[in-house]
N, C-alpha and C. Protein backbone atom coordinates (compact mmCIF):
# COMPACT_ATOMS: atom_id res chain seq x y z
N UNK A 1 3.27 -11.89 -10.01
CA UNK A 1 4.38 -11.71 -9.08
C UNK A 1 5.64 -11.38 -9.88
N UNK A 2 6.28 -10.30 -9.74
CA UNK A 2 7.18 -9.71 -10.40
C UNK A 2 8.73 -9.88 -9.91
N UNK A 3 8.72 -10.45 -8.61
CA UNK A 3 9.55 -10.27 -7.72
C UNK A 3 11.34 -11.44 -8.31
N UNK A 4 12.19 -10.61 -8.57
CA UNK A 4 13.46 -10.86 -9.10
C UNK A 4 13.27 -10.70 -11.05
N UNK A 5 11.98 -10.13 -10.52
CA UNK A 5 11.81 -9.32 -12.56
C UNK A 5 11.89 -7.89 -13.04
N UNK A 6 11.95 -7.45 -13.84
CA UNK A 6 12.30 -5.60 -14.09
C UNK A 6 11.82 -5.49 -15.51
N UNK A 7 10.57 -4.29 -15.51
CA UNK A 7 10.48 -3.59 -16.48
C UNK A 7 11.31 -3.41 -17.36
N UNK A 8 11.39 -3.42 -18.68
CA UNK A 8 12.74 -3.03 -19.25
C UNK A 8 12.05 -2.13 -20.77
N UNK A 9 12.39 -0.67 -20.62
CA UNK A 9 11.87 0.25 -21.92
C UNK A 9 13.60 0.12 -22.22
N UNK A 10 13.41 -0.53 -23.59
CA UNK A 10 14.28 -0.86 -24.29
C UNK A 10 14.59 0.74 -24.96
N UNK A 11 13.90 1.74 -25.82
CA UNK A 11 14.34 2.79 -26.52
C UNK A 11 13.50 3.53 -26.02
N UNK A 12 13.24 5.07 -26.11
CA UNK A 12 12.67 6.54 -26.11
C UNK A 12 11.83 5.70 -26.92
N UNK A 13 10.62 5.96 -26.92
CA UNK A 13 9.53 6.18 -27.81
C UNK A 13 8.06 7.67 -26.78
N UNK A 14 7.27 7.86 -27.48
CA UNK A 14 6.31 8.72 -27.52
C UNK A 14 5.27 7.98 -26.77
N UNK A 15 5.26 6.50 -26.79
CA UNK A 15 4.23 6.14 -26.68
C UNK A 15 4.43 4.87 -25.47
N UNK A 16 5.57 4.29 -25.33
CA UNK A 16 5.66 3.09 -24.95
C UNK A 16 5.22 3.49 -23.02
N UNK A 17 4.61 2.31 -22.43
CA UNK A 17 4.18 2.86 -20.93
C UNK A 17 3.85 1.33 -20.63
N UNK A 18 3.64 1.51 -19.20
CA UNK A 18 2.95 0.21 -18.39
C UNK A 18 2.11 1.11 -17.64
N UNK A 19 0.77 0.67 -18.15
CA UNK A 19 -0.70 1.02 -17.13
C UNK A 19 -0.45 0.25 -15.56
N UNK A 20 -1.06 1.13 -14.42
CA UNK A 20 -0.85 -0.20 -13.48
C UNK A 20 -2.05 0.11 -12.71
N UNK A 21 -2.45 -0.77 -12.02
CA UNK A 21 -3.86 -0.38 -11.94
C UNK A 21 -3.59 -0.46 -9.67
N UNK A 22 -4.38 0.07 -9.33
CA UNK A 22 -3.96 0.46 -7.75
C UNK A 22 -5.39 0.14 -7.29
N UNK A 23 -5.95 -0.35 -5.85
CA UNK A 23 -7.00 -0.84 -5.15
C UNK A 23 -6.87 0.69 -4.23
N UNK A 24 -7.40 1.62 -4.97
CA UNK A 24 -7.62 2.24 -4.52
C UNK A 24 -9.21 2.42 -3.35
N UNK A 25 -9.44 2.89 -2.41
CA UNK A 25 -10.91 3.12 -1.76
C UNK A 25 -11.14 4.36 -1.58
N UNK A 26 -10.20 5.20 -1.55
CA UNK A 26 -10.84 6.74 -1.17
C UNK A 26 -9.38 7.56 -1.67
N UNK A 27 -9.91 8.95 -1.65
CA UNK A 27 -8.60 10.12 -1.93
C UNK A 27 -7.63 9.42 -1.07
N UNK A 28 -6.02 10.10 -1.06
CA UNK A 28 -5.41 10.09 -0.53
C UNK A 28 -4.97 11.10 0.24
N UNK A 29 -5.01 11.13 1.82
CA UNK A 29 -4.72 12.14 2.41
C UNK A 29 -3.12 11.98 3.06
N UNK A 30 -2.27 10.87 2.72
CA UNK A 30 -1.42 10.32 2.83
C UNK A 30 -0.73 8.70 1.97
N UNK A 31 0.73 9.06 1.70
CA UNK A 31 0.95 7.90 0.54
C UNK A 31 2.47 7.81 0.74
N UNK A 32 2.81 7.24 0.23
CA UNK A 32 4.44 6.82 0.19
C UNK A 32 4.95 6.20 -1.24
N UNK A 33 5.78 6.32 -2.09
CA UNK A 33 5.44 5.53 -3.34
C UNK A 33 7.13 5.60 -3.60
N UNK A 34 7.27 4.21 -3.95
CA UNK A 34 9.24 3.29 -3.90
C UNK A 34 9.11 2.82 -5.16
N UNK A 35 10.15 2.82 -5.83
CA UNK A 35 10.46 1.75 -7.01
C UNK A 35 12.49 2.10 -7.36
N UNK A 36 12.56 1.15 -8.12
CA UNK A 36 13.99 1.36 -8.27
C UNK A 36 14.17 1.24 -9.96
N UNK A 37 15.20 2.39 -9.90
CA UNK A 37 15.47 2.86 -11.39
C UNK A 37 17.19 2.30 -12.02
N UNK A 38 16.72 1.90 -13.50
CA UNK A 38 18.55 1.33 -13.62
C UNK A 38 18.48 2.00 -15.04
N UNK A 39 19.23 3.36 -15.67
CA UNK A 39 19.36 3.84 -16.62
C UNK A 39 20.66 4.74 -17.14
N UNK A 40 21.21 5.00 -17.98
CA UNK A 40 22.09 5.60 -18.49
C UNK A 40 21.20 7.20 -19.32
N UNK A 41 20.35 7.39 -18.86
CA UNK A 41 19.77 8.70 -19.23
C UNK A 41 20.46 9.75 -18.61
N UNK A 42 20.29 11.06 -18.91
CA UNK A 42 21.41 12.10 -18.68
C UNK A 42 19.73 13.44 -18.86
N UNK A 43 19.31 13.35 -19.89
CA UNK A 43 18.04 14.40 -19.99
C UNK A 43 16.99 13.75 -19.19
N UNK A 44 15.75 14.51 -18.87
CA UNK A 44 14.59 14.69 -18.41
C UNK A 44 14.33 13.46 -18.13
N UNK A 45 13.26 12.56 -17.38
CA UNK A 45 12.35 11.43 -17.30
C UNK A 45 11.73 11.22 -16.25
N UNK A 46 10.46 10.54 -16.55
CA UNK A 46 9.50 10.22 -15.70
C UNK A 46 9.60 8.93 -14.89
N UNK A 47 9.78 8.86 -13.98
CA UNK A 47 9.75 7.90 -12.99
C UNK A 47 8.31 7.00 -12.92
N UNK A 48 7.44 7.70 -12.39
CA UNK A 48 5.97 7.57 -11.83
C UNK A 48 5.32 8.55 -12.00
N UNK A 49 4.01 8.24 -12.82
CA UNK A 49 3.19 9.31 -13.21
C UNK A 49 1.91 9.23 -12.82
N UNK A 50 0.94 9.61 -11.68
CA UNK A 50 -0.35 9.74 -11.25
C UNK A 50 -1.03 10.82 -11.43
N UNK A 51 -2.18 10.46 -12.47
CA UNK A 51 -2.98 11.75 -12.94
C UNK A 51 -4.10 11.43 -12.46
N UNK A 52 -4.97 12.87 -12.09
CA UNK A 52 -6.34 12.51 -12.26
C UNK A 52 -7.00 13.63 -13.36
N UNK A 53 -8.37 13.39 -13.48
CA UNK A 53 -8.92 14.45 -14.72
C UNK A 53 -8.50 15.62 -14.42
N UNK A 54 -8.43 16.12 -13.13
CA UNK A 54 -8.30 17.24 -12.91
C UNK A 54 -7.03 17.71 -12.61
N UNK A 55 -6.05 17.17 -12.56
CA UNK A 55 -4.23 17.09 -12.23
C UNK A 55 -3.74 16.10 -12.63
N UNK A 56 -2.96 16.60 -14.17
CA UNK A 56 -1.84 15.37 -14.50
C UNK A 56 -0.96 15.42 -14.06
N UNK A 57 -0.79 16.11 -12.45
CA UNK A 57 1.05 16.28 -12.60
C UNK A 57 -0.05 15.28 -10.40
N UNK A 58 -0.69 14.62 -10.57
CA UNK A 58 -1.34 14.31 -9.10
C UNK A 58 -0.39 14.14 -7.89
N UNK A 59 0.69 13.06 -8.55
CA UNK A 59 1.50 12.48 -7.96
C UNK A 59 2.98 12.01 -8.86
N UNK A 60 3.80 12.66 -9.13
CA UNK A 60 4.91 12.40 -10.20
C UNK A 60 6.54 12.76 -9.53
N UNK A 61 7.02 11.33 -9.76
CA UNK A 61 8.70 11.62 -9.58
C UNK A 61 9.12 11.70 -10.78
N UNK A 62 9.83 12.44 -10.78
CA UNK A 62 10.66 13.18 -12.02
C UNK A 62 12.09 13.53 -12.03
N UNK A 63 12.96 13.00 -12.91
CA UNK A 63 14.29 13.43 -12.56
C UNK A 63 14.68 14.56 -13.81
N UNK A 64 14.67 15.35 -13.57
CA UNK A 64 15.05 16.66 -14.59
C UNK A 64 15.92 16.75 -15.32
N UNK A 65 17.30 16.24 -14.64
CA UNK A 65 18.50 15.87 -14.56
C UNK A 65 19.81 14.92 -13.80
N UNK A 66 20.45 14.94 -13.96
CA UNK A 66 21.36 13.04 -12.98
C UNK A 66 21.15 13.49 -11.22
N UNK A 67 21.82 14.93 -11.56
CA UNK A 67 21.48 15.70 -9.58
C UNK A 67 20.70 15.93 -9.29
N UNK A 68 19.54 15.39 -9.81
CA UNK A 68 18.19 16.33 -9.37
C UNK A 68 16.75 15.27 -8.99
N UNK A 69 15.81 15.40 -8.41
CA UNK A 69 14.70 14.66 -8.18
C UNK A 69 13.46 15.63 -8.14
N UNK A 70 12.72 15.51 -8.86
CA UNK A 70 11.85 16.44 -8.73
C UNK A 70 10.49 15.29 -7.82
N UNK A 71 9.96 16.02 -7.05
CA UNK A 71 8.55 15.03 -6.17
C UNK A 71 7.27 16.28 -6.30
N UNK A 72 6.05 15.67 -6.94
CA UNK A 72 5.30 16.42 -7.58
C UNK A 72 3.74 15.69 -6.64
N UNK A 73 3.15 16.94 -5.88
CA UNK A 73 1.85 16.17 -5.53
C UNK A 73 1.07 17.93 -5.96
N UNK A 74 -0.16 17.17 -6.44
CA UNK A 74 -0.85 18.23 -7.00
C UNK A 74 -0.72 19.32 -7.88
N UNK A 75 -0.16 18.90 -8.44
CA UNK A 75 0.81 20.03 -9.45
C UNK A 75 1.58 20.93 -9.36
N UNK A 76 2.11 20.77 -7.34
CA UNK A 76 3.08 21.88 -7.17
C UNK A 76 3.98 20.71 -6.88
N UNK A 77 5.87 21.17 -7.03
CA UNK A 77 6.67 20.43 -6.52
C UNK A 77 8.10 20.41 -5.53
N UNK A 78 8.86 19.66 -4.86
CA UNK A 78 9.69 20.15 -4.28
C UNK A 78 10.93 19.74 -5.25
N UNK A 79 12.33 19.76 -5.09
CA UNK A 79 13.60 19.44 -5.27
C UNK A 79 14.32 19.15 -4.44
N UNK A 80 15.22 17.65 -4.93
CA UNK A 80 16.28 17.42 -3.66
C UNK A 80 17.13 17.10 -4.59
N UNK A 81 18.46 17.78 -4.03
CA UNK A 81 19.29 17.32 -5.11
C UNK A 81 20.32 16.96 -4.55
N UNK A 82 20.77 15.13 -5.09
CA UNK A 82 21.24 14.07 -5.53
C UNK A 82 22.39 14.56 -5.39
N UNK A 83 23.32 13.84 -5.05
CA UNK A 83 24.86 13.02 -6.05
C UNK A 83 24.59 12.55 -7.53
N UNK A 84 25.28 12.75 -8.64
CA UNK A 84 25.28 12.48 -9.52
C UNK A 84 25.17 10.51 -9.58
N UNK A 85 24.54 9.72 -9.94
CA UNK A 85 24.55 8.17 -10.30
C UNK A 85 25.59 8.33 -10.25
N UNK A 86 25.96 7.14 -10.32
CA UNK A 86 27.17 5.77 -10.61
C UNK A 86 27.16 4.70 -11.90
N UNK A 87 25.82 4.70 -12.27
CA UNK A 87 25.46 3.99 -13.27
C UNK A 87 25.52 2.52 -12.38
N UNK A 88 24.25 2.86 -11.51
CA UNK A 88 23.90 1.55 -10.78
C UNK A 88 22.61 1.77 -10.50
N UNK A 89 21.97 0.76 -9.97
CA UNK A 89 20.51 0.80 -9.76
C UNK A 89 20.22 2.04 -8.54
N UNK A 90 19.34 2.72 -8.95
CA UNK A 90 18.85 3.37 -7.68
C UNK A 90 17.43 4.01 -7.36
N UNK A 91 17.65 3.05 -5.82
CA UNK A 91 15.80 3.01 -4.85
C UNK A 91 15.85 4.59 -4.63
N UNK A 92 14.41 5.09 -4.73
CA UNK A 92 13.85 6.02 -4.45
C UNK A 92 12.76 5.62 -3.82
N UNK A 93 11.93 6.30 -2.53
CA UNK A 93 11.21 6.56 -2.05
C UNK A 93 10.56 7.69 -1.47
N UNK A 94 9.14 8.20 -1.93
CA UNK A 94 8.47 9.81 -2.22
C UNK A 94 7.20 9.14 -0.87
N UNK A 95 7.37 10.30 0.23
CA UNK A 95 6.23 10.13 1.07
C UNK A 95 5.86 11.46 1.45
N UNK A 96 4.49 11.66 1.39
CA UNK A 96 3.61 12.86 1.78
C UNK A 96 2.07 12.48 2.83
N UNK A 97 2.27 13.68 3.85
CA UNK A 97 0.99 13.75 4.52
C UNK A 97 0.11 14.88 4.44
N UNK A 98 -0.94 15.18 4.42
CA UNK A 98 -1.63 16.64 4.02
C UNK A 98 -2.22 17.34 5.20
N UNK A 99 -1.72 16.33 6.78
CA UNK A 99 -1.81 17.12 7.79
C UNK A 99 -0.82 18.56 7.84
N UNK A 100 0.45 17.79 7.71
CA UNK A 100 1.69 18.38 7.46
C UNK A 100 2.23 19.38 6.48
N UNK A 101 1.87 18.74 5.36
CA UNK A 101 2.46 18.94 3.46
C UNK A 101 3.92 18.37 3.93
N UNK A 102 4.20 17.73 4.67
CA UNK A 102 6.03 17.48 5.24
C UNK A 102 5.96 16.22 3.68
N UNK A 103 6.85 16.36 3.07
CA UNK A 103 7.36 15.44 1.90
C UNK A 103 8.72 15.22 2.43
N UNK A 104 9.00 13.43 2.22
CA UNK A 104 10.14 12.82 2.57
C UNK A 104 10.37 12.34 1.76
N UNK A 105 11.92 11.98 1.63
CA UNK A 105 12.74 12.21 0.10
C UNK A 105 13.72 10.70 1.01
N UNK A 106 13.76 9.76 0.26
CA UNK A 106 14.91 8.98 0.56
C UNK A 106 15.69 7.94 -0.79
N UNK A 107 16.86 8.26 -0.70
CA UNK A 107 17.71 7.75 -2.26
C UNK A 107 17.97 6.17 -1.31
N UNK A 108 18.53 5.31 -2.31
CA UNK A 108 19.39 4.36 -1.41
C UNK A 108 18.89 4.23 0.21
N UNK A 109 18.15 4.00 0.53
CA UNK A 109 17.65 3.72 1.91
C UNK A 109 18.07 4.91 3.16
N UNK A 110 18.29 6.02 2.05
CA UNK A 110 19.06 7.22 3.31
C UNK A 110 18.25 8.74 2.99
N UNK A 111 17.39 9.43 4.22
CA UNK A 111 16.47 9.78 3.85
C UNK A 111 17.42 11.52 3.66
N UNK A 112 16.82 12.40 3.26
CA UNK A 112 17.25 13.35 2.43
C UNK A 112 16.45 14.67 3.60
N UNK A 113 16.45 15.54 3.68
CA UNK A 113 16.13 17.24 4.59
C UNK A 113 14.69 17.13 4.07
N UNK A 114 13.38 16.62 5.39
CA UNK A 114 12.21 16.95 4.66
C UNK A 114 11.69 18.24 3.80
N UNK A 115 10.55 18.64 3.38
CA UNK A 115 10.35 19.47 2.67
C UNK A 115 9.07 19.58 2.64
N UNK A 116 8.08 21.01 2.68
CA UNK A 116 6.93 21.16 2.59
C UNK A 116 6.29 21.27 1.59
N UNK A 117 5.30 20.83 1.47
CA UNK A 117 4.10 21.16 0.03
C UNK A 117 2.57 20.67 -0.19
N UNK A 118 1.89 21.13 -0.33
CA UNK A 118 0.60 21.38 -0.80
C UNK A 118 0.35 20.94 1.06
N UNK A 119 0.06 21.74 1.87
CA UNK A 119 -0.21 20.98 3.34
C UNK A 119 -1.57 21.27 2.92
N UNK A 120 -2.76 20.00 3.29
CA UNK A 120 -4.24 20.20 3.64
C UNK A 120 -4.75 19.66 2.42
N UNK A 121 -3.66 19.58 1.15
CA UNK A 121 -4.31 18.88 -0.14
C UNK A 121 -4.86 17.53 0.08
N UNK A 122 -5.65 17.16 -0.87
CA UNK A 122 -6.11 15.87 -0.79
C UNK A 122 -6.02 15.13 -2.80
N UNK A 123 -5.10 14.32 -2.49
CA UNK A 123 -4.93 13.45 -3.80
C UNK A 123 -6.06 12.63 -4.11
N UNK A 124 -6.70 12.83 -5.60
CA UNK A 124 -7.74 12.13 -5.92
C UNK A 124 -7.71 10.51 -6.45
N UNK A 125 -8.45 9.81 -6.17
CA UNK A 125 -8.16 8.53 -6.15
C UNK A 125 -9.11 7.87 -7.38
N UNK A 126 -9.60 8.61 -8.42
CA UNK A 126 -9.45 8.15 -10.05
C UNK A 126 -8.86 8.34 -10.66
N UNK A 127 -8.03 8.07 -10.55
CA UNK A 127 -6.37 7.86 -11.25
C UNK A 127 -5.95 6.98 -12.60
N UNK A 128 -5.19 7.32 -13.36
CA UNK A 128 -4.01 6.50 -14.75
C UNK A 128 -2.97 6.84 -13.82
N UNK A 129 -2.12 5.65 -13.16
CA UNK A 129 -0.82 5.34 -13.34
C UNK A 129 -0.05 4.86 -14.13
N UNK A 130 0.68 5.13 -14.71
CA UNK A 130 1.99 5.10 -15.26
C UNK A 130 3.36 5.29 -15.10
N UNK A 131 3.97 4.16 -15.57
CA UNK A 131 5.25 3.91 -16.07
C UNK A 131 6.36 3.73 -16.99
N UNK A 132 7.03 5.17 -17.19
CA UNK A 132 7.71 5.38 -18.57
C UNK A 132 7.84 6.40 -18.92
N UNK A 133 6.13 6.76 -18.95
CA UNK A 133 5.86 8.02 -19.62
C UNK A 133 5.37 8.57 -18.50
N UNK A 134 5.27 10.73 -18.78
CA UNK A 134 5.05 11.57 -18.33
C UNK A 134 3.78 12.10 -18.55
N UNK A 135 2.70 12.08 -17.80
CA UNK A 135 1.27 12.32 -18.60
C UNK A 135 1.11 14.08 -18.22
N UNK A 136 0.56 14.10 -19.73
CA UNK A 136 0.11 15.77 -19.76
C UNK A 136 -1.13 15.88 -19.56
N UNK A 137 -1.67 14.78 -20.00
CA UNK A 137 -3.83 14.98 -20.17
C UNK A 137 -3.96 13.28 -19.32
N UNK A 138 -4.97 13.06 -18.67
CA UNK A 138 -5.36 11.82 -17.86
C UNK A 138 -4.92 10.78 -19.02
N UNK A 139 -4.07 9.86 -18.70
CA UNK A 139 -3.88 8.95 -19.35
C UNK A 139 -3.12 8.78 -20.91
N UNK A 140 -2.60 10.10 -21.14
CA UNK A 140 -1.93 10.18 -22.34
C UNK A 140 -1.29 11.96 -21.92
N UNK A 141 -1.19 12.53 -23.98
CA UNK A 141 0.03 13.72 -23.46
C UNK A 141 0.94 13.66 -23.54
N UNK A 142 1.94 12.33 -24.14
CA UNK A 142 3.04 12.16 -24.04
C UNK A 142 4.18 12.90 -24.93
N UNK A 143 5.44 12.93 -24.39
CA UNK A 143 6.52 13.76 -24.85
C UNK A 143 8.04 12.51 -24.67
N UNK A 144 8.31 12.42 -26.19
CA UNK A 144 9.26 11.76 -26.24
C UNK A 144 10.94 12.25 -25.30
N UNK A 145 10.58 13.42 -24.77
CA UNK A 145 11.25 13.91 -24.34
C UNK A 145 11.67 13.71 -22.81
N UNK A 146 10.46 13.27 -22.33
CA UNK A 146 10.84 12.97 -20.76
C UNK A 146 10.53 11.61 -20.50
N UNK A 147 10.50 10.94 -21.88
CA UNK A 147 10.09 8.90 -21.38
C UNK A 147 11.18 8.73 -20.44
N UNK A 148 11.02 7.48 -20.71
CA UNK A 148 11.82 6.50 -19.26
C UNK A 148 12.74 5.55 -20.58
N UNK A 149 13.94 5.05 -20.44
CA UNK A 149 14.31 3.98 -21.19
C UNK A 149 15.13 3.27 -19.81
N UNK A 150 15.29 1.97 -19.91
CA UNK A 150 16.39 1.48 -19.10
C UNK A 150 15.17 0.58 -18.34
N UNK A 151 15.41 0.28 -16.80
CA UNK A 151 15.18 -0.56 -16.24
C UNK A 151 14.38 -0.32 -15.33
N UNK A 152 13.63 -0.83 -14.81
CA UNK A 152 12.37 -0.44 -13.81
C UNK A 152 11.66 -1.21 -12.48
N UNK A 153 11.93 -1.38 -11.62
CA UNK A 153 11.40 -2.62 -10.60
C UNK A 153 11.24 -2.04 -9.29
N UNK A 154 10.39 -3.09 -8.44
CA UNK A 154 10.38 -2.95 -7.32
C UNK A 154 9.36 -1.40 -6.57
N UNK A 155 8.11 -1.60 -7.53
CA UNK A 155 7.40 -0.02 -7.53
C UNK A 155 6.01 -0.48 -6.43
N UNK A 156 5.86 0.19 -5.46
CA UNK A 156 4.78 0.72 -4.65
C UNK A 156 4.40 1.93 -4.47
N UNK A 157 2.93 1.30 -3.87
CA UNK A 157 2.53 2.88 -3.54
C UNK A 157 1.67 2.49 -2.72
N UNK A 158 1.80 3.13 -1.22
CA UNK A 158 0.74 2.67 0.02
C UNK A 158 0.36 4.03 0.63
N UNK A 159 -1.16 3.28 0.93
CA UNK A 159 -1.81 4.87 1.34
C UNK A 159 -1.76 5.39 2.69
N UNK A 160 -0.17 5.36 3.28
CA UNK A 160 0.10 5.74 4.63
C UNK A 160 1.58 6.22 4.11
N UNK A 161 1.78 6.97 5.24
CA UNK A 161 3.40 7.23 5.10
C UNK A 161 3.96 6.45 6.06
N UNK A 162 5.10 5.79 5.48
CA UNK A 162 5.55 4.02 6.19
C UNK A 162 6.90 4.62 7.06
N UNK A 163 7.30 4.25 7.74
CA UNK A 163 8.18 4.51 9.51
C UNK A 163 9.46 4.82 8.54
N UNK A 164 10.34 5.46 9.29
CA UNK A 164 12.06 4.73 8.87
C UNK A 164 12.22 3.58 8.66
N UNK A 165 11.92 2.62 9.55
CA UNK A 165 12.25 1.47 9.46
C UNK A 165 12.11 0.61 8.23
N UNK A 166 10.59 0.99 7.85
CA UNK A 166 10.24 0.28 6.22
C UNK A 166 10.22 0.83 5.12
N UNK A 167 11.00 2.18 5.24
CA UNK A 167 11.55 2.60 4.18
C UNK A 167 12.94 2.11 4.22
N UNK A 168 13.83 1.93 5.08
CA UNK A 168 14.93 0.99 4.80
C UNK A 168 14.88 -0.61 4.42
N UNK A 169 13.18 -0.78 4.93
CA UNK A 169 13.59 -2.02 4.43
C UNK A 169 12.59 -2.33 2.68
N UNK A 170 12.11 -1.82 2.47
CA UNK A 170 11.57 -1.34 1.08
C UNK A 170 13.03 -1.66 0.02
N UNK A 171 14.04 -0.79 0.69
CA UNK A 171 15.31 -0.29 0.05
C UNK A 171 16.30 -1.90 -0.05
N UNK A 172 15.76 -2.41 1.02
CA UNK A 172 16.53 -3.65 1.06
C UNK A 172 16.18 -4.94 1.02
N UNK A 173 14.61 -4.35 0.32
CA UNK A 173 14.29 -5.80 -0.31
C UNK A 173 13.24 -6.80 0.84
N UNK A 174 12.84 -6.07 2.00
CA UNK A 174 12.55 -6.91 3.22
C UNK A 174 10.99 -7.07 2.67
N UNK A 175 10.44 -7.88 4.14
CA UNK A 175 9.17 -7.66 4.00
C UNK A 175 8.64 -6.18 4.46
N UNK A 176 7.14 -6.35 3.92
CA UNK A 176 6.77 -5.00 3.53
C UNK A 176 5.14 -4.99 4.11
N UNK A 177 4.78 -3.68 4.56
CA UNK A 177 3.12 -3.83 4.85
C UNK A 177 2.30 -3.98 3.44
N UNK A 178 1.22 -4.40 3.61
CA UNK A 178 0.63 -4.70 1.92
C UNK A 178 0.36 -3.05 1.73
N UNK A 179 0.02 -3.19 0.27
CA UNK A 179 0.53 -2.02 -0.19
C UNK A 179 -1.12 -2.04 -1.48
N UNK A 180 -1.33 -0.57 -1.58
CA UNK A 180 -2.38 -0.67 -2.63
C UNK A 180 -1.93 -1.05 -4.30
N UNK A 181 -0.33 -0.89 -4.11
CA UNK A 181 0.21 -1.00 -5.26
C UNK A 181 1.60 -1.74 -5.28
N UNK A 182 1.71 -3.27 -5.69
CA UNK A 182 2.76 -4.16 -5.11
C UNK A 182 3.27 -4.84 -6.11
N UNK A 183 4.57 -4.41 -5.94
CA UNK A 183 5.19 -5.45 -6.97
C UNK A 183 4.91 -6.91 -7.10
N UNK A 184 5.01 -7.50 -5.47
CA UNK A 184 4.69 -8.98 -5.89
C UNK A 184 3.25 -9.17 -6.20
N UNK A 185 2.89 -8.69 -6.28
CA UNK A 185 1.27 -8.73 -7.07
C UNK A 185 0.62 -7.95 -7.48
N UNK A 186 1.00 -7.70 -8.78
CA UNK A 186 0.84 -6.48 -9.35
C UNK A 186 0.01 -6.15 -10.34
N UNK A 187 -1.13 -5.44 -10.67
CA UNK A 187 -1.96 -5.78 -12.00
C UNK A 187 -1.54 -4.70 -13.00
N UNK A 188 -1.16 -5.08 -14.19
CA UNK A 188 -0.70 -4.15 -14.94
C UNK A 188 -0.65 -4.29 -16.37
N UNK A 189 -0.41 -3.42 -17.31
CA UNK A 189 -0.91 -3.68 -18.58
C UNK A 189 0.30 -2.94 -19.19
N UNK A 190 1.00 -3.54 -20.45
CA UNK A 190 2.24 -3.28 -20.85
C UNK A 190 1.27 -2.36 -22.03
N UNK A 191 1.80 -1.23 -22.99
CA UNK A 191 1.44 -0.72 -24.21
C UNK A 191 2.62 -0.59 -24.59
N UNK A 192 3.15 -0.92 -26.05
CA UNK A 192 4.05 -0.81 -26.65
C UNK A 192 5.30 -1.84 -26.67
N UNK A 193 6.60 -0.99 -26.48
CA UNK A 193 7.78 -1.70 -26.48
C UNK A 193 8.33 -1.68 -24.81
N UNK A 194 7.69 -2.69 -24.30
CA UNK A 194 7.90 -2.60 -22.83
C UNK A 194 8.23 -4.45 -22.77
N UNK A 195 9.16 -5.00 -22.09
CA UNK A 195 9.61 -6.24 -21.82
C UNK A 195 10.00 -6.58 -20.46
N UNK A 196 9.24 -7.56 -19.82
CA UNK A 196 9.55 -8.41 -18.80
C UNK A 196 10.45 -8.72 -18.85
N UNK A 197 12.27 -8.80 -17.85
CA UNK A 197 13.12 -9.86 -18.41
C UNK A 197 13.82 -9.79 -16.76
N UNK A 198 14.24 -10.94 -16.63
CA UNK A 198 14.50 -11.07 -14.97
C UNK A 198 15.69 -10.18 -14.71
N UNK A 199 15.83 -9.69 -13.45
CA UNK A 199 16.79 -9.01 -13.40
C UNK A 199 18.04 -9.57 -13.04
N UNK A 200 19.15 -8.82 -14.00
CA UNK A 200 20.17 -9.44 -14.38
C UNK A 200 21.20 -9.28 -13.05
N UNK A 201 21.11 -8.28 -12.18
CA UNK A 201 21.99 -8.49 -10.70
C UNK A 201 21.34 -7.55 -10.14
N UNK A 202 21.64 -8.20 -8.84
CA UNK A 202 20.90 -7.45 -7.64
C UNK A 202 21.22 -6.03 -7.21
């Protein structure tokens, strides 16, 4: 149970990540995936990285730059672009359906102009998730260039796309439908220079 704790990638490294492991049962033909980011980065980084053998880019938030969000399913992606940070924590939440391809974009609990992509795809569910790093090949590939440094918490990923309602409350900390991938119970495996340390304000 992670809950009032935060990832913390202390420096850039090549290598440093948190494996996390997801109860997955079948592809995904729908998903939603939240976590909240606290960093002073300015270049490239990986948010959330879901590969399978056959697509390392499966499922990936990516910020390119401070205005920018890149949301990546199947190796094609959309852009929404941001207000520049504040240098404060900030919730993101990435939801896709493959009836649709409609992708929903919400910063801070406030959702953003949907957007279409891959409609009819289906996300494969043997997966390396990761946190930190940007995977090029299933489970590795890494580029010191787009790690993660700074702060990390509060990460799901459920295999529905969740209402308005619980994406605001995701954002605000509420209760939540269980989730294949949950912070408060979370299975996961640190590699490298990755540190547990409670979070220092809300």
């Amino acid at each position: 149970d992670l809950i009032y704790k935060v990832f913390v990638f202390p420096q850039e490294t090549k290598h440093s990540h948190v494996l996390v492991r997801a109860k997955l049962e079948q592809p995904l033909q729908n998903f939603t995936v939240c976590l909240r980011s606290y960093t002073d980065l300015t270049r490239p980084y990986s948010l959330f990285s879901y590969a399978t053998k056959e697509q390392d880019n499966e499922i990936l938030l990516f910020k390119p730059k401070p205005s920018e969000y890149r949301f990546y399913v199947g190796g094609k992606f959309v852009t929404f672009r941001v207000p520049e940070g504040r240098g404060d924590w900030e919730h993101v939440c990435a939801s896709w359906e493959s009836a649709t391809g409609i992708a929903e974009f919400w910063l801070n609990g406030k959702p953003w102009p949907r957007k279409g992509l891959q409609r009819g795809y289906t996300v494969g569910s043997e997966a390396a998730i990761l946190l930190g790093q940007e995977q090029d090949a299933f489970g590795g590939g890494f580029d010191v260039y787009n790690s993660f440094s700074g702060e990390l918490a509060d990460v799901y990923l459920w295999d529905t796309g969740l209402s308005p309602d619980k994406m605001r409350a995701a954002y605000q900390s509420l209760r939540l439908p269980p989730a294949v991938l949950a912070w408060k119970s979370l299975s996961y495996e640190v590699k490298g220079d990755v540190v547990v340390k409670p979070r220092l304000r809300e």
